[in-house]
Protein backbone atom coordinates (compact mmCIF):
# COMPACT_ATOMS: atom_id res chain seq x y z
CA UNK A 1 0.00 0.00 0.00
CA UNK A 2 1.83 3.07 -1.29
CA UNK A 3 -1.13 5.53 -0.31
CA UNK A 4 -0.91 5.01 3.46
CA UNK A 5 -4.15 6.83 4.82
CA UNK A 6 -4.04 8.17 8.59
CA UNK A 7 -7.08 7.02 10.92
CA UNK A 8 -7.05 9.26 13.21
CA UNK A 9 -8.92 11.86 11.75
CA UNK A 10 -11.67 9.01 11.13
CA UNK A 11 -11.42 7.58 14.52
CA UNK A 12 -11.86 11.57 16.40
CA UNK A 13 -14.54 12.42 13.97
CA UNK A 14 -16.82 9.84 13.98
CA UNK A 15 -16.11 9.01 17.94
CA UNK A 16 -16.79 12.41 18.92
CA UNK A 17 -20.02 12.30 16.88
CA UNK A 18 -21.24 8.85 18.10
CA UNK A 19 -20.18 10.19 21.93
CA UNK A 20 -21.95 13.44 21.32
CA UNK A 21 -25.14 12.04 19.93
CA UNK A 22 -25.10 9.45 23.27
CA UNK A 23 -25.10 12.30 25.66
CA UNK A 24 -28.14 14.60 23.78
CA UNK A 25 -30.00 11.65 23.81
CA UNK A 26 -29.66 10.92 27.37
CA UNK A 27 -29.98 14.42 28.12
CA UNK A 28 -33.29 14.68 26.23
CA UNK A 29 -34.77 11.88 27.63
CA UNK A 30 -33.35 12.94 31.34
CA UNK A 31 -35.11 16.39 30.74
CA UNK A 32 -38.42 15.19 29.50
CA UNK A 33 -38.01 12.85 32.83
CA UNK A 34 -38.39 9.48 31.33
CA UNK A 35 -34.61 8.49 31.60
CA UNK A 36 -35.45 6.22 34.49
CA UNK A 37 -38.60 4.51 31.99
CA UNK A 38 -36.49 4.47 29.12
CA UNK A 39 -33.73 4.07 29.75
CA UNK A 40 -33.05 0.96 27.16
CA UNK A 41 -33.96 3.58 24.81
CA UNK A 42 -30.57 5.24 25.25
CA UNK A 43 -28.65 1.86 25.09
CA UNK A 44 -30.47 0.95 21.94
CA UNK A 45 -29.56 4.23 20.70
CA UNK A 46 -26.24 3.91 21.78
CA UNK A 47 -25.64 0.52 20.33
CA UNK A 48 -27.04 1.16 16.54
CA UNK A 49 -25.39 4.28 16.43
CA UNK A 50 -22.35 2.03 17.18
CA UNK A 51 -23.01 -0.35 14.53
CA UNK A 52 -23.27 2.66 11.84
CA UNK A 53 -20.20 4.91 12.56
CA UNK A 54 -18.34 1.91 12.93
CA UNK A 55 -19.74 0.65 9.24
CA UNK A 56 -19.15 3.93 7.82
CA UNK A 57 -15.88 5.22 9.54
CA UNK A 58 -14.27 1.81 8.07
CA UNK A 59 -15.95 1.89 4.53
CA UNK A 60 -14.54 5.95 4.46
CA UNK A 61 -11.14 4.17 5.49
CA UNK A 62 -11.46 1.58 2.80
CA UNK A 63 -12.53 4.00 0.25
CA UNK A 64 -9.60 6.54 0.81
CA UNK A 65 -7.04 3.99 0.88
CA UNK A 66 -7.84 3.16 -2.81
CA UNK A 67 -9.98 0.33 -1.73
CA UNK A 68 -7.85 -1.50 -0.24
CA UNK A 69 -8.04 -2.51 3.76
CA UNK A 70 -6.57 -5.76 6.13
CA UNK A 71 -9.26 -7.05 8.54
CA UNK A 72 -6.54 -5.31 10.91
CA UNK A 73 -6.64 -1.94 9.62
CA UNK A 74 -10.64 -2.18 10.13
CA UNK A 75 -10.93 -3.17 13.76
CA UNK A 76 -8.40 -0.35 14.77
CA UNK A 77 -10.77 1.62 12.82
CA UNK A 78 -13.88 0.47 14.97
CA UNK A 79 -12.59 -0.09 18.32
CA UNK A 80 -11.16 3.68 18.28
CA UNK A 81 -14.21 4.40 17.23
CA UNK A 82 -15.93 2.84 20.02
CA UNK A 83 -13.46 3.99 22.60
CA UNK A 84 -13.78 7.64 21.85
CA UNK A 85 -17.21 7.57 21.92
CA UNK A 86 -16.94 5.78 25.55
CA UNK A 87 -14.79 8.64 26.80
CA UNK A 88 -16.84 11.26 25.75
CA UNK A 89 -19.95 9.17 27.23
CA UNK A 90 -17.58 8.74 30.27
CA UNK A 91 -16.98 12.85 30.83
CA UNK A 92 -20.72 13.36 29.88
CA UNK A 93 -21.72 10.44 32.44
CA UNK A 94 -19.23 11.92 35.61
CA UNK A 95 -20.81 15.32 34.29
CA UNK A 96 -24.04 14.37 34.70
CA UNK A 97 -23.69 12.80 37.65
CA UNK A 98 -21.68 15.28 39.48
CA UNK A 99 -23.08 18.90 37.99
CA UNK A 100 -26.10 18.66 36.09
CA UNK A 101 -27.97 15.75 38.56
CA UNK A 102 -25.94 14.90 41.30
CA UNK A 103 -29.24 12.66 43.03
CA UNK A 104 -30.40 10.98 39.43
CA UNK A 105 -28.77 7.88 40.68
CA UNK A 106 -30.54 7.37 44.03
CA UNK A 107 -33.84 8.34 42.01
CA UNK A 108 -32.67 5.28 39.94
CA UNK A 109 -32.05 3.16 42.17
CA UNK A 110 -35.50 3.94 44.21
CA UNK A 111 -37.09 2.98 41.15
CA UNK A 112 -35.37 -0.19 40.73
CA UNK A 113 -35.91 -1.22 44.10
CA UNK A 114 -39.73 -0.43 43.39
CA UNK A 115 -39.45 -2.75 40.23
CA UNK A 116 -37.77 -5.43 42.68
CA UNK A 117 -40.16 -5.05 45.08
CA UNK A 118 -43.21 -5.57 42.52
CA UNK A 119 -41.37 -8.72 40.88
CA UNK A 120 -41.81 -10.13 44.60
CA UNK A 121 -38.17 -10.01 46.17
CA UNK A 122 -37.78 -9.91 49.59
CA UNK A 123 -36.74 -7.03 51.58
CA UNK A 124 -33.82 -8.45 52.41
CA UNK A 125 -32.80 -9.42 48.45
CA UNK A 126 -33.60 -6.18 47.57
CA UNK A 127 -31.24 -4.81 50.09
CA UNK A 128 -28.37 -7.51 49.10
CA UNK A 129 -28.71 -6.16 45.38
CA UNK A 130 -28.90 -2.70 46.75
CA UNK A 131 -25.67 -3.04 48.53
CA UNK A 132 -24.21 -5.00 45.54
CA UNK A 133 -25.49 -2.23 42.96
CA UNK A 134 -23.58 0.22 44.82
CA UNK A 135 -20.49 -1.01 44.40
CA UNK A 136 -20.87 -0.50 41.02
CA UNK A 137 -21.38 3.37 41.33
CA UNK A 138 -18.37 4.97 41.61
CA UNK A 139 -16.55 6.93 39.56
CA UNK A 140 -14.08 4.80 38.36
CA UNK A 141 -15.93 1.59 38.14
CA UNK A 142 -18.46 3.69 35.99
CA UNK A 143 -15.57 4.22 33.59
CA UNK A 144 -14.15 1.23 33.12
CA UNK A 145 -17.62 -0.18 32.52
CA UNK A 146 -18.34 2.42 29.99
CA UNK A 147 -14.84 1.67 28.55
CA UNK A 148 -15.10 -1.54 28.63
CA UNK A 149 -18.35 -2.63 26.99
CA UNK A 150 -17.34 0.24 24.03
CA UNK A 151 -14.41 -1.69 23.33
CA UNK A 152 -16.14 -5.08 23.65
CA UNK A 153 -18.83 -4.05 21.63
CA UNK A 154 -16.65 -2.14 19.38
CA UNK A 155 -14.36 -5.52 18.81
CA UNK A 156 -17.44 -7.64 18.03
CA UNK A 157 -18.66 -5.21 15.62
CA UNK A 158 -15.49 -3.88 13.94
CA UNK A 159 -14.38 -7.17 13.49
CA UNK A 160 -17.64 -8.91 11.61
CA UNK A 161 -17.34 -5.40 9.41
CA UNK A 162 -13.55 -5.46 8.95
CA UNK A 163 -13.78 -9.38 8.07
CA UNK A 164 -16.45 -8.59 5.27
CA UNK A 165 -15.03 -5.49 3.88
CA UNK A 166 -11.36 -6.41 4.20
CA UNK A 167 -9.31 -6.61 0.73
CA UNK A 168 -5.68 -6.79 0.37
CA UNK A 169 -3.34 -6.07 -2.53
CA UNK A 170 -2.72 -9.71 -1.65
CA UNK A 171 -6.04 -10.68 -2.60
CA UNK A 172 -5.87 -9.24 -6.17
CA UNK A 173 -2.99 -12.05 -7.09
């Protein structure tokens, strides 16, 4: 490959615009005050919004290299990707949870309780979760959660696209 492309202006722009698009939506739906309802609808969200910027930040890769791409080149593509999205989601989520609604998560987690409570748990499963949950809650565990499924997800993903899309000057022999 003579015509070496660089990535990184892929990986930024289409991770900042996946990570910004995450945060609107859960700022929309936290200000119309169904975040706690639907909150799946954010994941969902989330995830196919995943699943296109990864699709199209490695088929703008593919088509600026001359057409060429290794199944490699692709999943760098994605998981970066994936990861800059999850740190912008991760300084929008310590935002949000520090500055713009510093009690959303006990409002959360009185729901949940509610939903526990309904499904006919005990009080003292409820409180076992409760404790457990909480664990789960601070800062940095929030992060590397965030981090980590955006790179998971961002693997799986990245590397289905990368393995359909991938052609080498290899392959042309």
């Amino acid at each position: 490959m003579e015509n070496q492309v660089n990535s990184k202006s892929i990986i930024l722009n289409y991770g900042l615009i996946l990570g910004v698009i995450g945060s609107i939506v859960h700022l929309a739906l936290w200000a119309t005050g169904i975040l706690i309802e639907l909150n799946w609808v954010n994941s969902l969200v989330w995830f196919i919004g995943l699943i296109a910027f990864v699709i199209i930040g490695i088929k703008k890769f593919k088509e600026a290299s001359g057409g060429f791409m290794s199944w490699g080149q692709g999943v760098k593509i994605g998981i970066g990707i994936a990861l800059i999205s999850g740190v912008v989601s991760v300084i929008y989520t310590l935002l949000f949870m520090n500055v713009i609604d510093p009690g959303f998560q006990d409002l959360a987690m009185e729901a949940q309780q509610q939903a526990w409570l309904d499904n006919g748990m005990t009080e003292e499963q409820i409180e076992t979760f409760t404790e457990s949950a909480k664990n789960f809650q601070g800062p940095g565990m929030i992060a590397a959660l965030i981090l980590g499924m955006s790179a998971f997800f961002g693997f799986i993903i990245s590397a289905i696209t990368s393995a359909v899309m991938k052609k080498t000057e290899e392959d042309q022999y």
